[in-house]
Protein backbone atom coordinates (compact mmCIF):
# COMPACT_ATOMS: atom_id res chain seq x y z
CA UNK A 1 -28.20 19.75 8.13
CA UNK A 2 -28.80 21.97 5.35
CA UNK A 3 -32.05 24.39 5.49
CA UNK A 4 -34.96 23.30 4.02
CA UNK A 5 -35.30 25.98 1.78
CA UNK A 6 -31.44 25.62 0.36
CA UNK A 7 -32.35 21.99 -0.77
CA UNK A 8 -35.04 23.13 -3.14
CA UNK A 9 -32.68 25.46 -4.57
CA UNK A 10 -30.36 23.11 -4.85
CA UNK A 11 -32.87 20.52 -6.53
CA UNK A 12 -34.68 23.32 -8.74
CA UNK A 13 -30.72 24.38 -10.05
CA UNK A 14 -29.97 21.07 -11.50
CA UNK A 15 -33.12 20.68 -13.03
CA UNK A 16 -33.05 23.72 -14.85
CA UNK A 17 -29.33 23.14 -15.93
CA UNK A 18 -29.88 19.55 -16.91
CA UNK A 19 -33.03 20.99 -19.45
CA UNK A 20 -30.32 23.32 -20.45
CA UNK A 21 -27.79 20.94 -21.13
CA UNK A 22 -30.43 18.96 -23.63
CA UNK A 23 -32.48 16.56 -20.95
CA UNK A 24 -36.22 16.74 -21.91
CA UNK A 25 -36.86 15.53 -18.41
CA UNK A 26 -35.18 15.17 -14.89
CA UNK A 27 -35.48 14.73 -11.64
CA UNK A 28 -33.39 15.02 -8.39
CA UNK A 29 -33.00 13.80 -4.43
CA UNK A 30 -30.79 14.81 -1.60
CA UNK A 31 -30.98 12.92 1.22
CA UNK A 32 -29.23 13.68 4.48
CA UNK A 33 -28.80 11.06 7.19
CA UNK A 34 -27.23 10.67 10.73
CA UNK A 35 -26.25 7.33 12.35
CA UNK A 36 -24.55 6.32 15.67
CA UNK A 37 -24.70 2.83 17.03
CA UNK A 38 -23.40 1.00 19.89
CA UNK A 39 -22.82 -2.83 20.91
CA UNK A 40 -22.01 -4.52 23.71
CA UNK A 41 -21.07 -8.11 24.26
CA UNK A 42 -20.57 -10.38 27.42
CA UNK A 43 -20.73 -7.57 29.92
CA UNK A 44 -18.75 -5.26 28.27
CA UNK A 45 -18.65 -1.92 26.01
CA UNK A 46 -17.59 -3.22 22.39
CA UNK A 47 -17.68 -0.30 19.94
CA UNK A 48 -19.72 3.28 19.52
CA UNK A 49 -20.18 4.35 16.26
CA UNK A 50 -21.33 7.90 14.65
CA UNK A 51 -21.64 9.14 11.11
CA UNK A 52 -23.42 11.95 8.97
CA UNK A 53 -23.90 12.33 5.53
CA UNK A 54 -25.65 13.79 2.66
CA UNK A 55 -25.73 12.25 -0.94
CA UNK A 56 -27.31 14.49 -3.91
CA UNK A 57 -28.65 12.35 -7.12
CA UNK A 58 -29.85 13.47 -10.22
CA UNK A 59 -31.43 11.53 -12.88
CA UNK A 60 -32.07 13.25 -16.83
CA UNK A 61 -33.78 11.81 -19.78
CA UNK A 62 -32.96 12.43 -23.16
CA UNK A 63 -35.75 10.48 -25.66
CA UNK A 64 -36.13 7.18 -24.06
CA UNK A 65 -32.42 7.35 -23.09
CA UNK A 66 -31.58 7.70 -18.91
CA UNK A 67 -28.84 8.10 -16.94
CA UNK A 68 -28.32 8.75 -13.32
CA UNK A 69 -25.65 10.56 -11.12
CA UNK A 70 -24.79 11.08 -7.78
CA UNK A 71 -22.41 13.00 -5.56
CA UNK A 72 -21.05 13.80 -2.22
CA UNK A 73 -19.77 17.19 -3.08
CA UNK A 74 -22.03 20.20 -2.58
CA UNK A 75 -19.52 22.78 -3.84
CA UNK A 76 -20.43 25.36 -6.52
CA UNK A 77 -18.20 23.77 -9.06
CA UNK A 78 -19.35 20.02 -8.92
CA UNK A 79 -22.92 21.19 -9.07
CA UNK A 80 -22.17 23.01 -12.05
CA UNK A 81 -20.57 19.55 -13.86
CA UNK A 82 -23.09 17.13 -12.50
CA UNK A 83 -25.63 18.02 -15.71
CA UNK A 84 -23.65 18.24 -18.31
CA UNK A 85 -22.36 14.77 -17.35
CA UNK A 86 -25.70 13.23 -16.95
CA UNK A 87 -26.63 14.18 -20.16
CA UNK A 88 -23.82 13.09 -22.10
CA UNK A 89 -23.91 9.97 -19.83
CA UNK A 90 -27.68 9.61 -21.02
CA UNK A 91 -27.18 10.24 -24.81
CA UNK A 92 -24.66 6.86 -24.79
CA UNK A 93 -27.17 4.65 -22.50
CA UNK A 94 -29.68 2.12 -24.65
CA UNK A 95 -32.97 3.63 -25.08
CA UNK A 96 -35.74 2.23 -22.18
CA UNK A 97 -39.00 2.51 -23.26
CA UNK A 98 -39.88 2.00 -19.62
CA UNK A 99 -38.12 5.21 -18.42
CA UNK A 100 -40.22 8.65 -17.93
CA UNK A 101 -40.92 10.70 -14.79
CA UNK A 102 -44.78 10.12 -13.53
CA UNK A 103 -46.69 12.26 -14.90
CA UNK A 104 -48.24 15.63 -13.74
CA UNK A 105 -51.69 14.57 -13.01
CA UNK A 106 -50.29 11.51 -10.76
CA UNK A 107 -48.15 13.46 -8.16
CA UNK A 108 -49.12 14.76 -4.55
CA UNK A 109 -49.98 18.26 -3.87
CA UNK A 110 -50.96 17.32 0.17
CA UNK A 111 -48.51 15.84 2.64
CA UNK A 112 -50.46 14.01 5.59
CA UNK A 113 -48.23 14.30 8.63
CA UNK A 114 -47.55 10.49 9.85
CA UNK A 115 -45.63 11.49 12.52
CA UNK A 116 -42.35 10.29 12.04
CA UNK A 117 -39.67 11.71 12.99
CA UNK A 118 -38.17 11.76 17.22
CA UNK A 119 -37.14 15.17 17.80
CA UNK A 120 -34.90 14.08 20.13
CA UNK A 121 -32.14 11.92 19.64
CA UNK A 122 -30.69 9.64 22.26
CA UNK A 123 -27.51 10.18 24.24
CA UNK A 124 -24.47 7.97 23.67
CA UNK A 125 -25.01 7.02 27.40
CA UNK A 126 -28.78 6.04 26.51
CA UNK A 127 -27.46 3.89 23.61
CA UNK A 128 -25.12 1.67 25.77
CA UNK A 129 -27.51 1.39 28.18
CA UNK A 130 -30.04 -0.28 25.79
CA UNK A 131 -27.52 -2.54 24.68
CA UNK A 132 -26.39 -3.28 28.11
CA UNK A 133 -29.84 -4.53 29.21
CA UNK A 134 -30.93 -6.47 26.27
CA UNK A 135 -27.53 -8.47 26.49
CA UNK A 136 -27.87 -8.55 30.49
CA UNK A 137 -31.22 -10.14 30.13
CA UNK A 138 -30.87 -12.85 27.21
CA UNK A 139 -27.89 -13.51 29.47
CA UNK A 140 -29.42 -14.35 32.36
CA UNK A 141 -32.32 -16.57 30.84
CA UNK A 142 -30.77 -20.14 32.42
CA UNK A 143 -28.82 -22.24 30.43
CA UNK A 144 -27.34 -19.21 27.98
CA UNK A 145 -23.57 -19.88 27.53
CA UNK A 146 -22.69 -17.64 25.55
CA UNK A 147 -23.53 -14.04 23.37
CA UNK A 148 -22.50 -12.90 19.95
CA UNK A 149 -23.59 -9.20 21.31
CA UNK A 150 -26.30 -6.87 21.94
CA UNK A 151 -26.68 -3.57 20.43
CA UNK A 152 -28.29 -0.05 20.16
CA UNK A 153 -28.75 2.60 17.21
CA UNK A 154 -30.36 5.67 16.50
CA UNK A 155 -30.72 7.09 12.85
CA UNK A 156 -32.74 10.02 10.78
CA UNK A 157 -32.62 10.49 7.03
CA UNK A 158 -34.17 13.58 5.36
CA UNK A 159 -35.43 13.47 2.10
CA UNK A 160 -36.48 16.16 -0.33
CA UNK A 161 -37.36 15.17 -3.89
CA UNK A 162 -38.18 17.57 -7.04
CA UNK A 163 -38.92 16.68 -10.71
CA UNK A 164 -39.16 18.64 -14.05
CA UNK A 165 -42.77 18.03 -14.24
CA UNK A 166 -43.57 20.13 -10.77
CA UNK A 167 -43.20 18.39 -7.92
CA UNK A 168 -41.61 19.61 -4.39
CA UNK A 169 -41.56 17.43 -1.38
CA UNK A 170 -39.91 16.34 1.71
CA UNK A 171 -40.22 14.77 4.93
CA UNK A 172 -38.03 12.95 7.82
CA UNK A 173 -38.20 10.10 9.65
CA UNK A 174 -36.02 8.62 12.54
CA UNK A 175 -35.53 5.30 14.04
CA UNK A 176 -34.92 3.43 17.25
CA UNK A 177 -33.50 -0.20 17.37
CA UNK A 178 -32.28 -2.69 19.87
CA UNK A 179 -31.38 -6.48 18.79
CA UNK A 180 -28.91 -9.58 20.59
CA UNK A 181 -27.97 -12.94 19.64
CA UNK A 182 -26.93 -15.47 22.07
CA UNK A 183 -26.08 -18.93 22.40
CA UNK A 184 -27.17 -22.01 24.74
CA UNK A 185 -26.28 -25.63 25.51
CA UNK A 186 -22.35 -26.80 24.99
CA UNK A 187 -20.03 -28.29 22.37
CA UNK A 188 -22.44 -29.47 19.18
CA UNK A 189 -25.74 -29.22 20.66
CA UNK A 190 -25.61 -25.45 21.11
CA UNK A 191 -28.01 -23.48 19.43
CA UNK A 192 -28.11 -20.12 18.56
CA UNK A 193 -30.88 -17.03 18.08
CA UNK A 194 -32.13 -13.30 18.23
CA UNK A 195 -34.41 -10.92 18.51
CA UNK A 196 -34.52 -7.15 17.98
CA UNK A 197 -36.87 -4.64 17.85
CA UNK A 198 -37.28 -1.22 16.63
CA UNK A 199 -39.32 2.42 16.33
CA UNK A 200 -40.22 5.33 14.42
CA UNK A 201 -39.87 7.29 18.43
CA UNK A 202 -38.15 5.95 21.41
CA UNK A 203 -41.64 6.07 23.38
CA UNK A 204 -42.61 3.31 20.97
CA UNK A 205 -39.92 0.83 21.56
CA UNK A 206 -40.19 -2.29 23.18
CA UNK A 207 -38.49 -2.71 26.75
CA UNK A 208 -34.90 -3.53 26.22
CA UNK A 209 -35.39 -6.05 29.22
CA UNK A 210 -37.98 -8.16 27.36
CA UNK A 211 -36.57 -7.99 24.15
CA UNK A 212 -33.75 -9.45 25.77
CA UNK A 213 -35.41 -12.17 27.97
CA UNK A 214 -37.39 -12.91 24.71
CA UNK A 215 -34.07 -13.87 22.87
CA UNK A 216 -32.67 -16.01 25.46
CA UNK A 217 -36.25 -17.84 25.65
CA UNK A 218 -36.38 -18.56 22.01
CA UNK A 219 -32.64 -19.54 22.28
CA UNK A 220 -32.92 -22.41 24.34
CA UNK A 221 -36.50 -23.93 22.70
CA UNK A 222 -33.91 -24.61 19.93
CA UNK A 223 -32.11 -27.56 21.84
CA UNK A 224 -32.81 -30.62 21.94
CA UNK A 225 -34.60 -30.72 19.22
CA UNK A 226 -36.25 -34.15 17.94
CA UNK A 227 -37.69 -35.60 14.23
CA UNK A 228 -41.20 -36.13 13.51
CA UNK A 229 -42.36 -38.66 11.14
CA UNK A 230 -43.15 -37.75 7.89
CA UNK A 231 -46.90 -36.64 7.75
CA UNK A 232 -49.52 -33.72 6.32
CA UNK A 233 -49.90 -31.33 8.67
CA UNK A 234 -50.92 -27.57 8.79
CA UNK A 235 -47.58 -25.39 9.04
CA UNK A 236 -47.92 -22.01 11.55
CA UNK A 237 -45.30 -19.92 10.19
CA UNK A 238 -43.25 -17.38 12.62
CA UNK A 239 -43.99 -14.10 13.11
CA UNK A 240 -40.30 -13.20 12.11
CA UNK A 241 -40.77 -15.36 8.48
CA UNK A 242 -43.74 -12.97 7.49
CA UNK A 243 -41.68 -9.89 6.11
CA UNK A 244 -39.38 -12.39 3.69
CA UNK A 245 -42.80 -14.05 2.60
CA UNK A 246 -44.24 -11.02 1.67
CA UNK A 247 -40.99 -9.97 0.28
CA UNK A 248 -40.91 -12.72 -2.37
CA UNK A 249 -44.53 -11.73 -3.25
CA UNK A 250 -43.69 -7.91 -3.63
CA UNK A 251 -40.93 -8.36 -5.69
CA UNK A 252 -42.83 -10.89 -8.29
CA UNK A 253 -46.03 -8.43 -8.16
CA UNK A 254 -43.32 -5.21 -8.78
CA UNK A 255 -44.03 -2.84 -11.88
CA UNK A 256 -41.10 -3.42 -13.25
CA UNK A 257 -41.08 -7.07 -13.67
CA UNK A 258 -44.44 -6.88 -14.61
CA UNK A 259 -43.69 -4.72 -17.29
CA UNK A 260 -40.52 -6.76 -18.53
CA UNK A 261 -42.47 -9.97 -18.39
CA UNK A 262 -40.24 -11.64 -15.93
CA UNK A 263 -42.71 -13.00 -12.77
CA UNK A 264 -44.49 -15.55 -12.46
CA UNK A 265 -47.41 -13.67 -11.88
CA UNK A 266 -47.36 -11.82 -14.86
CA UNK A 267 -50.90 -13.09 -15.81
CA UNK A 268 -51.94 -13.80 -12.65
CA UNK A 269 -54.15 -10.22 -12.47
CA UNK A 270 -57.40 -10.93 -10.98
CA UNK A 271 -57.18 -14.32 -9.92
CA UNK A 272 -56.82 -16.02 -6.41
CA UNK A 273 -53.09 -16.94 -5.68
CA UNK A 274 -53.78 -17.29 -1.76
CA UNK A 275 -56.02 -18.31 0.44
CA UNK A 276 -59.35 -17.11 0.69
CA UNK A 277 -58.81 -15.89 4.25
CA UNK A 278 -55.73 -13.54 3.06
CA UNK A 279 -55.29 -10.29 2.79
CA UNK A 280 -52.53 -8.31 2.16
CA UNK A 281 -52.85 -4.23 2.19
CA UNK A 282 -50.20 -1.30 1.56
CA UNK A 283 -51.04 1.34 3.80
CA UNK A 284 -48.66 3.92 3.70
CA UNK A 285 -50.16 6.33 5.75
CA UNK A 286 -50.00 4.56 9.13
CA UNK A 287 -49.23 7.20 12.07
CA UNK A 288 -45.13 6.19 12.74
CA UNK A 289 -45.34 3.25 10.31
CA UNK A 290 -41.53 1.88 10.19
CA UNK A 291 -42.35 2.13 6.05
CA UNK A 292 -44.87 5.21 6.35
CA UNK A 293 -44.41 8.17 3.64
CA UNK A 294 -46.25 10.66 2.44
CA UNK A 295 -45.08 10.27 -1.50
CA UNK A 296 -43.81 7.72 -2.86
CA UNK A 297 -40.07 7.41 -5.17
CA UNK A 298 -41.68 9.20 -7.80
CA UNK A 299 -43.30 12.47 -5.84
CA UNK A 300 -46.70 10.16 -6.92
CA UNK A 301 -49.38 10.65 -4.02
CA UNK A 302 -49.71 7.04 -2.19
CA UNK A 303 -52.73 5.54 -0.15
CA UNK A 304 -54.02 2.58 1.50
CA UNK A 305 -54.61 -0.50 -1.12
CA UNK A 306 -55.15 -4.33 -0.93
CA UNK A 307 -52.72 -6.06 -2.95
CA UNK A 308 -54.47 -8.87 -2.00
CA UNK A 309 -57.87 -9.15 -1.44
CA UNK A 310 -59.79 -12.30 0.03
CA UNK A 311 -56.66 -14.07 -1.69
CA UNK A 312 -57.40 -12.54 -5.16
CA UNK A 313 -54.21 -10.58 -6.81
CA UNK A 314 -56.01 -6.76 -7.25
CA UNK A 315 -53.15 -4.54 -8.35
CA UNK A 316 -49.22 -4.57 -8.99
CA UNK A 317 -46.91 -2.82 -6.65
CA UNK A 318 -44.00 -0.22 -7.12
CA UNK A 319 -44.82 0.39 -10.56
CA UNK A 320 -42.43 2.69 -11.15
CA UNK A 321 -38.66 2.33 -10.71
CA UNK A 322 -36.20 4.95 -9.48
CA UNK A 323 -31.98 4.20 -9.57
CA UNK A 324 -31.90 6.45 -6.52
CA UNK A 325 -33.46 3.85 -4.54
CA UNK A 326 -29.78 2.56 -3.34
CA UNK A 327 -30.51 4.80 -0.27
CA UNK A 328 -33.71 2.76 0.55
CA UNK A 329 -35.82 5.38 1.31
């Protein structure tokens, strides 16, 4: 992993060459990341997987005109190039008058500490045997027939993040998951389903055992299953539908379709679109939150807010866009 310090040189060189090269603004993000992954299926060792990588991005604006560029290569001589190509890039791209780096007054100067990154990464031994136990269990829940696989992974990304208009930052954060699918009943009444879990720290995740057993369980509630007459009735959602819900709902409340006039909530600021008994809040600042960070895309400072309060919209999300969001940070 490069040093700390070495990625803010590297950030703070490209910015200063990309104002050279003509960009009135830019910004830049280097992300490094390590993977490794194993799964097992019916009993036995299937694949183990490891990779590293770090990925460098720059993105320059010239007028209302962006662009955005990314590379692999950290040698002196593609550094150099990456600007001047950016700019040249941006001077031919149709003017946004949406583009602009947040402004001064609206970035962090404090990082809280959320806690989360594992110092310690897991052994390829540990990894198989999560996957070996979450498979072993669903399998043994009675009446399983058959698995698609369980499996284990470990990954950290760091991130460090500088703009023209001041701001330095970076943090880390690791995770832990475990997840199987498996099958019950025979011939076309079989039924399939999952269930996984994951953590910012390995003290945090769920028993491999359970998660397991928990799998196999909601695998065979799916046979047999029988119609109901047509009728109005209240409808209890899953747990596991929640995060696509509120997906659906964070992409129509987003800044940027907002701004281009393309949701359906567009004028919707203010008013009640849920229940009266819902609330939705954005905190990200939760100790190990899976989505915790201590700045958001833009180097902006973030805190706790409800998007919706006692079922009344109170504020649009993610109003800001970045390209280098491709690495889901």
């Amino acid at each position: 992993m490069t040093k700390k310090a070495d990625k803010q040189d590297i950030l703070d060189s490209l910015i200063r060459s990309a104002r050279r090269a003509g960009a009135d603004a830019a910004d830049a993000l280097l992300v490094e990341s390590v993977s490794a992954g194993v799964s097992y299926r019916l009993g036995k060792l299937e694949d183990v997987e490891r990779s590293e990588s770090s990925d460098l991005g720059l993105r320059v604006f010239v007028g209302a005109r962006v662009a955005f560029v990314s590379s692999t290569d950290f040698s002196a001589d593609r550094l150099a190039e990456l600007p001047e190509r950016a700019v040249a890039m941006a001077r031919l791209a149709p003017e946004d008058k949406y583009a602009g780096l947040a402004p001064r007054e609206l970035l962090a100067t404090e990082f809280p500490s959320l806690d989360l990154e594992d110092p310690n990464e897991p052994s390829t031994e540990t990894l198989i045997e999560r996957a070996r136990a979450i498979e072993g269990a669903a399998m043994a829940v009675p009446g399983i027939t058959n698995s698609e696989g369980g499996g284990a992974s470990f990954s950290r990304s760091a991130i460090a993040l500088a703009t023209s208009e001041g701001f330095r930052g970076a943090y880390a954060g690791t995770s832990h998951s475990i997840g199987v699918a498996v099958l019950g009943g025979e011939g076309a009444g079989m039924e399939r389903d999952y269930d996984e879990a994951s953590a910012r720290h390995a003290s945090d995740l769920k028993d491999a055992s359970a998660v397991g057993k928990s799998a196999g369980e909601r695998t065979m509630a799916r046979l047999n299953p029988r119609q109901v007459k047509s009728q109005k009735v209240p409808v209890v959602y899953d747990p596991r539908a929640s995060s696509g819900l509120v997906g659906h709902f964070a992409g129509a409340i987003s800044g940027a379709s907002i701004a281009r006039g393309v949701s359906f909530l567009k004028d919707k600021m203010g008013e009640m679109i849920f229940a009266s008994s819902i609330n939705i809040i954005d905190d990200p600042h939760r100790m190990r939150g899976p989505r915790s960070k201590p700045f958001d895309g833009e180097g902006v400072r973030n805190a706790r807010k409800a998007l919706i309060a006692n079922g009344v919209l109170k504020t649009w999300h993610g109003a800001r866009m970045r390209a280098m969001r491709r690495w889901h940070w």
